[in-house]
Protein backbone atom coordinates (compact mmCIF):
# COMPACT_ATOMS: atom_id res chain seq x y z
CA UNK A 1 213.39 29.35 80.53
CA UNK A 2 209.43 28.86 80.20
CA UNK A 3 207.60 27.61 83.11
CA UNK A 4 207.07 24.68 83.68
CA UNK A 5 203.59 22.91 83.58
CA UNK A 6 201.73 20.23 85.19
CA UNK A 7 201.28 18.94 81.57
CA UNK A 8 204.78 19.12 81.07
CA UNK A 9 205.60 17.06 84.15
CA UNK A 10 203.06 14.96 83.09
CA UNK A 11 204.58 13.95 79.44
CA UNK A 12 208.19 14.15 80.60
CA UNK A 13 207.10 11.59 83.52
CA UNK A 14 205.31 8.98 80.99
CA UNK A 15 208.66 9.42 78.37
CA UNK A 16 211.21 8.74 80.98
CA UNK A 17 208.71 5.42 82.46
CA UNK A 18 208.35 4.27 79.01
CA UNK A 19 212.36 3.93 78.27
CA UNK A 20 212.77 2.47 81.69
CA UNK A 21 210.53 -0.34 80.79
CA UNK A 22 211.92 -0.85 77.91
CA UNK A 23 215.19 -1.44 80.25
CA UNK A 24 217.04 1.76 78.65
CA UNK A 25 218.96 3.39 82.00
CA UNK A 26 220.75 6.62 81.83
CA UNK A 27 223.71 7.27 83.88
CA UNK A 28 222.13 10.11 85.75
CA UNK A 29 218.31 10.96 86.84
CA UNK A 30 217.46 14.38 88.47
CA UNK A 31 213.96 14.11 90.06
CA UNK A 32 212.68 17.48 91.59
CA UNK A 33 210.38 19.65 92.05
CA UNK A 34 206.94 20.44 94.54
CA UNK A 35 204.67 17.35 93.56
CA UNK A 36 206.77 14.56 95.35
CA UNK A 37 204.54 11.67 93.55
CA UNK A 38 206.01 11.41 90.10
CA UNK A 39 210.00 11.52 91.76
CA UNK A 40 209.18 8.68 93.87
CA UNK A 41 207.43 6.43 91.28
CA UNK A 42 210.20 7.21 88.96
CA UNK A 43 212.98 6.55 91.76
CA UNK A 44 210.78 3.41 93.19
CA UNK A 45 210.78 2.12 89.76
CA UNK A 46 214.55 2.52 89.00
CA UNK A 47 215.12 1.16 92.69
CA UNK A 48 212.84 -2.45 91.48
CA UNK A 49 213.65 -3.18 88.20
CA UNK A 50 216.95 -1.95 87.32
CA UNK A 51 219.00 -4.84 89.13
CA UNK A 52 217.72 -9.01 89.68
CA UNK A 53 217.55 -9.34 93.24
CA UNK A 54 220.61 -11.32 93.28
CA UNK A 55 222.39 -8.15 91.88
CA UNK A 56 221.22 -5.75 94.24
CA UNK A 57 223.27 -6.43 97.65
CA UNK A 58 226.78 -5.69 95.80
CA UNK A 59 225.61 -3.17 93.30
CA UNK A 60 222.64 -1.03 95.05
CA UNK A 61 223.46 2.07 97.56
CA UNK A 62 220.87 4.73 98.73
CA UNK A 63 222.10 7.52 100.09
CA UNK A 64 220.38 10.71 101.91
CA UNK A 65 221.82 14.17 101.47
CA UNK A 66 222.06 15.08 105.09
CA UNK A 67 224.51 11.90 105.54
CA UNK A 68 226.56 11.99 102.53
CA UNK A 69 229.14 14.19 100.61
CA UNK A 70 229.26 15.19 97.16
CA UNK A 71 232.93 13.40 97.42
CA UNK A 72 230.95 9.99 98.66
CA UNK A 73 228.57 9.54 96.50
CA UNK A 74 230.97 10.39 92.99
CA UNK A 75 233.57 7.55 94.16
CA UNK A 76 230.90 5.18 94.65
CA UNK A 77 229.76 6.28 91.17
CA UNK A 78 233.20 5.66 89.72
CA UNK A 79 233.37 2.42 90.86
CA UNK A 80 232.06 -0.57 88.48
CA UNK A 81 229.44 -3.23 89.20
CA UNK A 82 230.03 -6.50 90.96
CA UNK A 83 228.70 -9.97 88.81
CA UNK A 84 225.97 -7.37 87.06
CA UNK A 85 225.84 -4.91 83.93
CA UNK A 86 225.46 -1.71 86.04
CA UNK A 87 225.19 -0.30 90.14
CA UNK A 88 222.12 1.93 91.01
CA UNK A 89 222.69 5.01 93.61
CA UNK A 90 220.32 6.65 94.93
CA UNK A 91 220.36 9.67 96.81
CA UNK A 92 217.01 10.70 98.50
CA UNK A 93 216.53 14.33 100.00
CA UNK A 94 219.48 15.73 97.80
CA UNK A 95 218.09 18.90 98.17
CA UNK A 96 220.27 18.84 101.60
CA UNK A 97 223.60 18.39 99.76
CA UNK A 98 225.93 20.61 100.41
CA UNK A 99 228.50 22.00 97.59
CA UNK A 100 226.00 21.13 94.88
CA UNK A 101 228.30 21.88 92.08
CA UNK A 102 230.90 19.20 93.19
CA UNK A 103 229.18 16.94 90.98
CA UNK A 104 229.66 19.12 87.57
CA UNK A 105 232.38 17.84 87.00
CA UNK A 106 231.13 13.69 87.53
CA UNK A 107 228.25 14.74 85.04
CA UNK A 108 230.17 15.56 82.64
CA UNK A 109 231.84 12.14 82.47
CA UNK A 110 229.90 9.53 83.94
CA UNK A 111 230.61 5.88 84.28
CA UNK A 112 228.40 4.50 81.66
CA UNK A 113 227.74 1.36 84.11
CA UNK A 114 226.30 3.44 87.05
CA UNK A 115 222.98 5.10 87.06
CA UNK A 116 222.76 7.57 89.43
CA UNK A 117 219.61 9.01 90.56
CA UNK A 118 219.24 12.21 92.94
CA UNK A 119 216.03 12.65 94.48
CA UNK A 120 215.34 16.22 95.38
CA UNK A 121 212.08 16.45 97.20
CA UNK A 122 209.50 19.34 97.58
CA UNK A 123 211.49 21.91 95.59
CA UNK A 124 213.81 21.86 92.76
CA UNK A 125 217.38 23.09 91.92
CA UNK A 126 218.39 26.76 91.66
CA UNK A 127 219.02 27.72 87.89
CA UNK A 128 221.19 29.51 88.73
CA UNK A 129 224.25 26.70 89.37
CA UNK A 130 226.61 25.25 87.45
CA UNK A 131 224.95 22.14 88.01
CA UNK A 132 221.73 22.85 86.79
CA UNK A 133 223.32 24.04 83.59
CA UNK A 134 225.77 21.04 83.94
CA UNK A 135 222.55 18.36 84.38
CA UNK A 136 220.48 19.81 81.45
CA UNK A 137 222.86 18.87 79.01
CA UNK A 138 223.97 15.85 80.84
CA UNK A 139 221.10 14.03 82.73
CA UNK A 140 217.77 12.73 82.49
CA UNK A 141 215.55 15.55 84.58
CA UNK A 142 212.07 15.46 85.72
CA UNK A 143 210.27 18.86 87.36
CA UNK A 144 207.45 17.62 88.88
CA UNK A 145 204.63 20.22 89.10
CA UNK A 146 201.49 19.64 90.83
CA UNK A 147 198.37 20.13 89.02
CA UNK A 148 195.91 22.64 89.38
CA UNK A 149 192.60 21.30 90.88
CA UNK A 150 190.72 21.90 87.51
CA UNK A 151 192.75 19.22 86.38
CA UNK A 152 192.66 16.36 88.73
CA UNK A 153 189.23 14.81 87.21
CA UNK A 154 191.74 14.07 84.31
CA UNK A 155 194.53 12.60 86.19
CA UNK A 156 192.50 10.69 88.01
CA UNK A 157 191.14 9.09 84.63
CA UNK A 158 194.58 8.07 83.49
CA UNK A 159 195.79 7.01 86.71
CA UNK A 160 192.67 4.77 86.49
CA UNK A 161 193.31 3.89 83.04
CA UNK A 162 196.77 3.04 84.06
CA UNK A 163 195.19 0.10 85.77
CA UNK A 164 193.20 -0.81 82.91
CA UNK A 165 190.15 0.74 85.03
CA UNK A 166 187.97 3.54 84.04
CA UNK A 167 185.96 5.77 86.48
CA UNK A 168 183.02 7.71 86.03
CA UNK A 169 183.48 11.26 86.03
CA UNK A 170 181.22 12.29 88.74
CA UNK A 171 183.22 9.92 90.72
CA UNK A 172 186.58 11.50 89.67
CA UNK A 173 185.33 14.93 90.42
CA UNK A 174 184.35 14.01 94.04
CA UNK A 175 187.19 12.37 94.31
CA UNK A 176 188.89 15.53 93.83
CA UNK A 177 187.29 17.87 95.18
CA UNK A 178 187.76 16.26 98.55
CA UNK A 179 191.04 14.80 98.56
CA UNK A 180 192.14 17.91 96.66
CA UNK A 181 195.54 17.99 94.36
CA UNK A 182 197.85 15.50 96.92
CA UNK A 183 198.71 12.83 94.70
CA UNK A 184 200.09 10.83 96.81
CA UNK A 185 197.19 10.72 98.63
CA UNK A 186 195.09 10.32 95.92
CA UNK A 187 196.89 7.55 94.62
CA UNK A 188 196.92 6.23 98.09
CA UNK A 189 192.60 6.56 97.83
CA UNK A 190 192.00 4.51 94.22
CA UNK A 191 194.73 2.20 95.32
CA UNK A 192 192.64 1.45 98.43
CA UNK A 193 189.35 1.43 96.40
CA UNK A 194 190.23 -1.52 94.55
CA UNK A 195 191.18 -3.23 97.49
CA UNK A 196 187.48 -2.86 98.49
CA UNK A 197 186.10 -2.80 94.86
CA UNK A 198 184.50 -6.44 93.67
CA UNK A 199 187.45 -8.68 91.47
CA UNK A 200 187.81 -7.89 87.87
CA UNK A 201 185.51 -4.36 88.40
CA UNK A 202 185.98 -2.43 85.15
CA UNK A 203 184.21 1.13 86.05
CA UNK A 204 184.67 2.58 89.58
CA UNK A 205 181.36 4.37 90.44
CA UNK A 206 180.43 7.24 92.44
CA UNK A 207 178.49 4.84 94.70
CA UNK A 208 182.22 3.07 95.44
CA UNK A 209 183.82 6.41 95.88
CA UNK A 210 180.87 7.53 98.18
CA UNK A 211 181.21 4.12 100.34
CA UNK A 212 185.27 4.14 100.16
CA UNK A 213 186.18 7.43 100.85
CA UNK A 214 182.81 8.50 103.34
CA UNK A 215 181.93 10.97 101.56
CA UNK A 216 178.14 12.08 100.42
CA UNK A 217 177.61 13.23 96.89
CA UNK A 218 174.26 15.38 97.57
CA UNK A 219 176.57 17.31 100.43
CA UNK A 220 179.71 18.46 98.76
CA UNK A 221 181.61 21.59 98.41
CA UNK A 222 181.32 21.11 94.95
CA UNK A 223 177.37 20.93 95.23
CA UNK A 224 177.25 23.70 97.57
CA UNK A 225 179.44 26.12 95.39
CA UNK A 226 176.65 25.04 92.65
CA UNK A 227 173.47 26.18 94.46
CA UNK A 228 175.29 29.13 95.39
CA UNK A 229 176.42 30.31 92.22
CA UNK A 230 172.52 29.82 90.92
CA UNK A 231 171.58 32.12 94.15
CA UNK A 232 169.37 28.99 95.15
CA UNK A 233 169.44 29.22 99.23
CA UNK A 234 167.03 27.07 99.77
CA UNK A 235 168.93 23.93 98.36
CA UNK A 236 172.35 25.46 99.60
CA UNK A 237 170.88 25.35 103.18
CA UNK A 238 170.86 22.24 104.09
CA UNK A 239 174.51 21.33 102.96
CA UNK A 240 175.27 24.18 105.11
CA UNK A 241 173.25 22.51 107.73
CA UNK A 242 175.25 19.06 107.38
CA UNK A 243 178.55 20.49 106.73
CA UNK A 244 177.93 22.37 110.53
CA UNK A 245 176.95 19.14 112.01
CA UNK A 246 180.47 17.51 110.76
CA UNK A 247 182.71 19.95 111.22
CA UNK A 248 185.78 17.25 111.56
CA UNK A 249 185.17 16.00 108.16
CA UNK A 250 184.42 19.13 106.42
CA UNK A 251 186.48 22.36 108.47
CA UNK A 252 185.45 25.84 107.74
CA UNK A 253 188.73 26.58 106.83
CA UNK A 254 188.70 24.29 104.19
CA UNK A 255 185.69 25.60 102.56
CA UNK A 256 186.99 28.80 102.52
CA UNK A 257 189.58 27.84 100.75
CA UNK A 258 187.58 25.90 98.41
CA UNK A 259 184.99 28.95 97.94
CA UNK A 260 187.95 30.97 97.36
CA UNK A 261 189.57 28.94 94.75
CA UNK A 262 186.18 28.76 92.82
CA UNK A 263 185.22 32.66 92.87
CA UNK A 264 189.06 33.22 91.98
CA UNK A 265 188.67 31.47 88.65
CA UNK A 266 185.55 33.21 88.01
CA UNK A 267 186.97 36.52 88.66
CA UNK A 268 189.92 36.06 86.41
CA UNK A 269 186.77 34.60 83.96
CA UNK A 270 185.51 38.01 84.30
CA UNK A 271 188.85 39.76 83.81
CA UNK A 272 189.60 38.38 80.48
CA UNK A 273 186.34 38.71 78.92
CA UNK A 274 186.09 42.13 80.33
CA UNK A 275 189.38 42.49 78.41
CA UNK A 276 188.16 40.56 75.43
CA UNK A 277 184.74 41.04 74.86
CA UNK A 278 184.44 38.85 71.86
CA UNK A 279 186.24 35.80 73.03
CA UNK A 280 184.00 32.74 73.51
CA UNK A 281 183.58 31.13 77.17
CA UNK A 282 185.54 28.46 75.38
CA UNK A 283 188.33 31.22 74.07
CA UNK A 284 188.59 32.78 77.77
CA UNK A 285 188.84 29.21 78.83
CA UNK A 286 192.30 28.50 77.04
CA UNK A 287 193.42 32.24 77.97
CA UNK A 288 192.93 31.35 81.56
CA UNK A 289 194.79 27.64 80.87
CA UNK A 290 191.45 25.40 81.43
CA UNK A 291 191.10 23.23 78.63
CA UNK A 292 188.24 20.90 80.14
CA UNK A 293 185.03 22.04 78.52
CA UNK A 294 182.62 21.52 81.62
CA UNK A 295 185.86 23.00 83.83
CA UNK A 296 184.73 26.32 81.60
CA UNK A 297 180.64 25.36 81.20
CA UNK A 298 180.59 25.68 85.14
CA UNK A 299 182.89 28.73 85.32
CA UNK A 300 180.83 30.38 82.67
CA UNK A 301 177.30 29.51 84.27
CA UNK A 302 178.49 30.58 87.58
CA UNK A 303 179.69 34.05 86.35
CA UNK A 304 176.43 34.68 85.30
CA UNK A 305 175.12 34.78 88.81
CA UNK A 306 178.38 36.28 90.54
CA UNK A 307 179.11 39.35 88.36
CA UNK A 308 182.28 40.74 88.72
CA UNK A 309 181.42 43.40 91.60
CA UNK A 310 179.28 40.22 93.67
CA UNK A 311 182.62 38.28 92.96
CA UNK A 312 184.53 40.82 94.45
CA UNK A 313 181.92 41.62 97.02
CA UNK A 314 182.14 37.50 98.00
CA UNK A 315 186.05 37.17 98.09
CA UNK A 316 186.62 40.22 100.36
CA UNK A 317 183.71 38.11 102.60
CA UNK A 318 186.12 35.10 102.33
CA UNK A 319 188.80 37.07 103.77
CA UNK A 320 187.04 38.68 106.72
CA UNK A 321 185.78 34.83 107.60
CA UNK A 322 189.00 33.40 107.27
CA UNK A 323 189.99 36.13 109.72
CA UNK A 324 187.18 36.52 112.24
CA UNK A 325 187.77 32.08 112.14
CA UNK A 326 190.91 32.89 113.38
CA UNK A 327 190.89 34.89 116.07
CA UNK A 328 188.91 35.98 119.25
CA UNK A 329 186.43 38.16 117.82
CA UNK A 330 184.19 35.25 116.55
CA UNK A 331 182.88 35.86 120.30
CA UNK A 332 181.02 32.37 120.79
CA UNK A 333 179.99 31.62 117.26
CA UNK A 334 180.35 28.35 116.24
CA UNK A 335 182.03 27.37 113.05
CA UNK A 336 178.65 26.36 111.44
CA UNK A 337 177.45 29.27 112.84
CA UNK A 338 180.12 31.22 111.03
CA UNK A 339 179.39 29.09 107.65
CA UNK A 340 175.98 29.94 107.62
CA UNK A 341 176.48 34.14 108.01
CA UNK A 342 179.31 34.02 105.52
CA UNK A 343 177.60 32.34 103.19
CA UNK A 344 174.18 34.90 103.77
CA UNK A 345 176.63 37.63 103.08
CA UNK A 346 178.14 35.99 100.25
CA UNK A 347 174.88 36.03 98.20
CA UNK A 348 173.19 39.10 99.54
């Protein structure tokens, strides 16, 4: 079976919403996978709107794996609804059921009245069990993938979008490049942005963002990576300079990590054109799965500066960072300290 993709999640997610507005229920749902976000706005939304609140004390259960058998939860399916056209289960954390395949056999004949929906969060469903091969024929299923951090600018447009809002994309790119790929939290972020955003505001700017998040667009990772990868110290010094003075907000160890995802996409950049010299930027750019044209305009521009021996020469300086950071060798060095020599070695 292919892999699944965060785009995949992403159009199975808005399919399944659309039919359950339209107030078309199936008898089964199985929500799994890594990304949490999409399996609880699906479940949330099945839990809200598929009974009147006058239906819902005789006719809605929710369950949680570690409390419930297999044996439970299909005679409560079985049964039929009270004063109401269907019942609603739902079964949160059914990743800690136990004897799984039990339910095979339910699946395969459902009661048409019930919809059953089993929340399996943070991983999904061996594909290797009967049930899995039971619920793809026989259920509704959502993999939620999380998306790659390339590709939160555009989520964060539709999400916006979804609240007939737009955003500018400076602002969505800060906005993910410090709250990272957490959707939850993310959602959690916009949601609280229009609570602080003026009535009716149309555009969300990066002066909002700035003000609701705290966060400064001159002195961001993103910013820094950019002076960096034009070998400009002089402007990189200074962020380096305020990120040591507020080390809470902006931890060494999560620069690293956001240095190291940046230099590992222009290393595999490097890779496939080494590979391919003829492909365009915009050729290596769909070979490497980035299909946002400044995603690949910044890859390609820093490449230029971080050839493919300083890219290696930078990563193995990541790694001896995130090691000396983590242990008693570091001597008395503080972390900006530590920022500031690892970045010196970075571009030397």
């Amino acid at each position: 079976m292919a892999k699944i993709s965060y785009k995949d999640t992403s159009a199975t997610y808005g399919r399944i919403l659309k039919d359950l507005e339209a107030g078309n229920y199936k008898p089964c749902y199985v929500l799994m996978g890594e990304e949490p976000f999409y399996v609880n706005q699906l479940a949330s939304y099945i839990a809200a709107h598929a009974l009147t609140e006058d239906e819902k004390p005789f006719n809605q259960m929710v369950f949680y794996g570690q409390d419930v058998s297999v044996n439970q939860i299909i005679d409560s399916a079985r049964r039929y609804p009270v004063m109401a056209s269907r019942q609603v289960i739902l079964v949160k954390e059914a990743q800690q059921l136990k004897q799984l395949d039990g339910l095979s056999a339910y699946v395969k004949s459902m009661n048409p009245t019930c919809v059953l929906v089993l929340c399996f969060m943070g991983k999904s469903i061996d594909k290797r069990t009967e049930f899995w091969k039971t619920a793809q024929k026989h259920c509704e299923v959502l993999e939620s993938v999380a998306p790659r951090d390339y590709e939160m600018p555009d989520w964060i447009m539709q999400y916006m979008k979804g609240r007939q809002t737009n955003i500018e994309p400076q602002a969505a790119r800060l906005l993910a490049e410090f709250l990272g790929t957490d959707l939850q939290r993310m959602a959690m972020e916009i949601d609280k942005l229009f609570v602080l955003a003026p009535e009716n505001t149309w555009l969300v700017t990066t002066d909002m963002v700035e003000k609701s998040v705290g966060i400064n667009r001159d002195f961001s990772p993103f910013v820094l990576f950019g002076y960096v990868s034009e070998g400009n110290f002089s402007k990189a010094q200074p962020i380096i300079q305020y990120f040591a003075e507020n080390v809470k907000k902006y931890p060494l160890v999560m620069l690293i990590s956001l240095l190291y995802t940046q230099l590992s996409r222009v290393l595999k950049f490097h890779t496939i054109k080494m590979e391919n010299p003829s492909l365009s930027d915009k050729e290596v750019g769909v070979k490497m799965g980035i299909y946002s044209g400044f995603v690949v305009k910044e890859t390609a521009k820093a490449a230029r500066y971080f050839t493919f021996e300083r890219t290696l020469h930078a990563i193995k300086t990541l790694y001896h960072y995130d090691s000396l950071y983590k242990s008693s060798e570091r001597g008395s060095a503080s972390d900006g300290e530590l920022l500031m020599e690892m970045v010196c070695r970075m571009m030397a």
